[in-house]
C-alpha atoms as a PDB file:
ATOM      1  CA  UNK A   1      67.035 -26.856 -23.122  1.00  0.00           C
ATOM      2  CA  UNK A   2      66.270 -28.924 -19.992  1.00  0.00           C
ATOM      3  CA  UNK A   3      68.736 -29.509 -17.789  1.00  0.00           C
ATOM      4  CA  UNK A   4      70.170 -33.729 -16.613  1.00  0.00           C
ATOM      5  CA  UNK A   5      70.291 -33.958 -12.825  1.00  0.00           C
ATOM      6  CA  UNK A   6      73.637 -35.315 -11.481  1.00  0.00           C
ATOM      7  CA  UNK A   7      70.954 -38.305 -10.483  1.00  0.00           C
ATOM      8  CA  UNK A   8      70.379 -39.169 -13.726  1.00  0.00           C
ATOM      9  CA  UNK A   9      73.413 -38.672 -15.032  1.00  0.00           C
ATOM     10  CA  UNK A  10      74.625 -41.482 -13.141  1.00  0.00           C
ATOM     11  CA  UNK A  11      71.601 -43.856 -13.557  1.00  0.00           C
ATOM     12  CA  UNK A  12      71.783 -43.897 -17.296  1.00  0.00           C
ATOM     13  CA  UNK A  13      75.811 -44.630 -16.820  1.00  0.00           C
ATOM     14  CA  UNK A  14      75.047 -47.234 -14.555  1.00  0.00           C
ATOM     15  CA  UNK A  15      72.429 -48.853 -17.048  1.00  0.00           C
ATOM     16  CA  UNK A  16      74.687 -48.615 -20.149  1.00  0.00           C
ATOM     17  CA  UNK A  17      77.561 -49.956 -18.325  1.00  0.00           C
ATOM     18  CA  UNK A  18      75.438 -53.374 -17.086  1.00  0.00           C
ATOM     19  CA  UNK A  19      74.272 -53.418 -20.867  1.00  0.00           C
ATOM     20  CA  UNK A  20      77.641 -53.136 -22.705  1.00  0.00           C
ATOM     21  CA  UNK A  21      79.089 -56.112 -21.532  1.00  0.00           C
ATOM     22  CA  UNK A  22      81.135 -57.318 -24.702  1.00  0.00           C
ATOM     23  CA  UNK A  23      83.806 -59.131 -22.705  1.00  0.00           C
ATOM     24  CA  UNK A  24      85.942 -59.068 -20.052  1.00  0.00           C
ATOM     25  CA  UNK A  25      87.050 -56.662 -18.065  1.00  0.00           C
ATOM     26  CA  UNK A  26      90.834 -55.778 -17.641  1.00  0.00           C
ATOM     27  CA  UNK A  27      90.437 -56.991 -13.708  1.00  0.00           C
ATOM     28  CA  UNK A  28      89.329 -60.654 -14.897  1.00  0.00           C
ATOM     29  CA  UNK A  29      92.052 -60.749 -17.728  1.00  0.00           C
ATOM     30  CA  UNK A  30      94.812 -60.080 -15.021  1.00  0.00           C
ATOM     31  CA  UNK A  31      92.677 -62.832 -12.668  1.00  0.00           C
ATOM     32  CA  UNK A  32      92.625 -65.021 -15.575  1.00  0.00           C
ATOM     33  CA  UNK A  33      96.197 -64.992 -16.675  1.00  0.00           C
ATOM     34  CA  UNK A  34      97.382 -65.249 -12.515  1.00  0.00           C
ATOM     35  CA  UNK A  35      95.613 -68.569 -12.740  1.00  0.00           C
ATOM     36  CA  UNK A  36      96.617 -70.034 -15.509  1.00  0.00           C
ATOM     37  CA  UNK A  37     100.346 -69.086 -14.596  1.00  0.00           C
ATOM     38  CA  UNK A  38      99.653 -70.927 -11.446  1.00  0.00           C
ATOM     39  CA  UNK A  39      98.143 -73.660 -13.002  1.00  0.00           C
ATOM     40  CA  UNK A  40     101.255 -73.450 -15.412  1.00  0.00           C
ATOM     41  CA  UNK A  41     104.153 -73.573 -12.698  1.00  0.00           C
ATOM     42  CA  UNK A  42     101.896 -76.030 -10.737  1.00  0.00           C
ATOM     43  CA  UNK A  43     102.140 -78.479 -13.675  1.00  0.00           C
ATOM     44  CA  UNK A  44     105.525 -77.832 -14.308  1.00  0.00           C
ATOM     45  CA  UNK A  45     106.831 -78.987 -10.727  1.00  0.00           C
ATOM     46  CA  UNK A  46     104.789 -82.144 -11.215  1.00  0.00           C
ATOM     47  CA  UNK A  47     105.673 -83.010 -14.256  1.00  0.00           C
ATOM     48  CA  UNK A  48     109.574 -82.325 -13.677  1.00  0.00           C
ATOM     49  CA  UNK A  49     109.224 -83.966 -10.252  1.00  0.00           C
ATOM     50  CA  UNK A  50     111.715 -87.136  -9.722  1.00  0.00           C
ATOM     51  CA  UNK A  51     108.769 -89.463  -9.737  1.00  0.00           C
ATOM     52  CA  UNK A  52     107.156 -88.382 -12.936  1.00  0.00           C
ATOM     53  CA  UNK A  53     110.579 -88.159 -15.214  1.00  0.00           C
ATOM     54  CA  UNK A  54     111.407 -91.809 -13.822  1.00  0.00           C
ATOM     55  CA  UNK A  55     107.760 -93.042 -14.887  1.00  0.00           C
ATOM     56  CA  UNK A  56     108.016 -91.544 -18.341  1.00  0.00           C
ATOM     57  CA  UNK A  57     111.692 -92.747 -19.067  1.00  0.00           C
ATOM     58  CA  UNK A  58     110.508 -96.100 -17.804  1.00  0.00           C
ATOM     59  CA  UNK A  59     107.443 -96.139 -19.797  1.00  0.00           C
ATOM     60  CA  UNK A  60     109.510 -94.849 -22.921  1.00  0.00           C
ATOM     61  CA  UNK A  61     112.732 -97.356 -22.358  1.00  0.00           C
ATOM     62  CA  UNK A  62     110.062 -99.985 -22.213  1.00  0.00           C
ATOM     63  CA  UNK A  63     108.179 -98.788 -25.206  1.00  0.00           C
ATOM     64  CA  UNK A  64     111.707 -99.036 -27.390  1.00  0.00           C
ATOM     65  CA  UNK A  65     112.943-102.159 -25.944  1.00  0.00           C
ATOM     66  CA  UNK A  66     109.598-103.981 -26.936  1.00  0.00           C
ATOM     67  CA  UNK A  67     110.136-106.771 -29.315  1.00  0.00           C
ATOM     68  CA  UNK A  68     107.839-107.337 -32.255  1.00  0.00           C
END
């Protein structure tokens, strides 16, 4: 029975873990969900800002009022 050196050992692990690469990785799922709850609360302060809520009620008072 031949023996593995600690060397190779490590250079097959390496090589299988560059091959398997089915998906992500749990470090760019956290990454990924940070910046889309960023994005998220980014959106949400401009679409609740003062300026946006007046141009939508505007645009929507306008839309109803609109004669036919």
């Amino acid at each position: 029975m031949e023996k593995i050196s600690v060397k190779d050992k490590f250079i097959t692990r390496l090589l299988l873990a560059a091959a398997e690469d089915d998906g992500m990785s749990t470090a760019e799922y956290a990454i990924g969900t940070i910046a889309a709850a960023a994005f998220g609360a980014v959106l949400y302060t401009v679409v609740t800002g003062d300026s946006v809520v007046g141009a939508l009620t505007g645009l929507v008072q306008r839309a109803l009022s609109t004669e036919v």
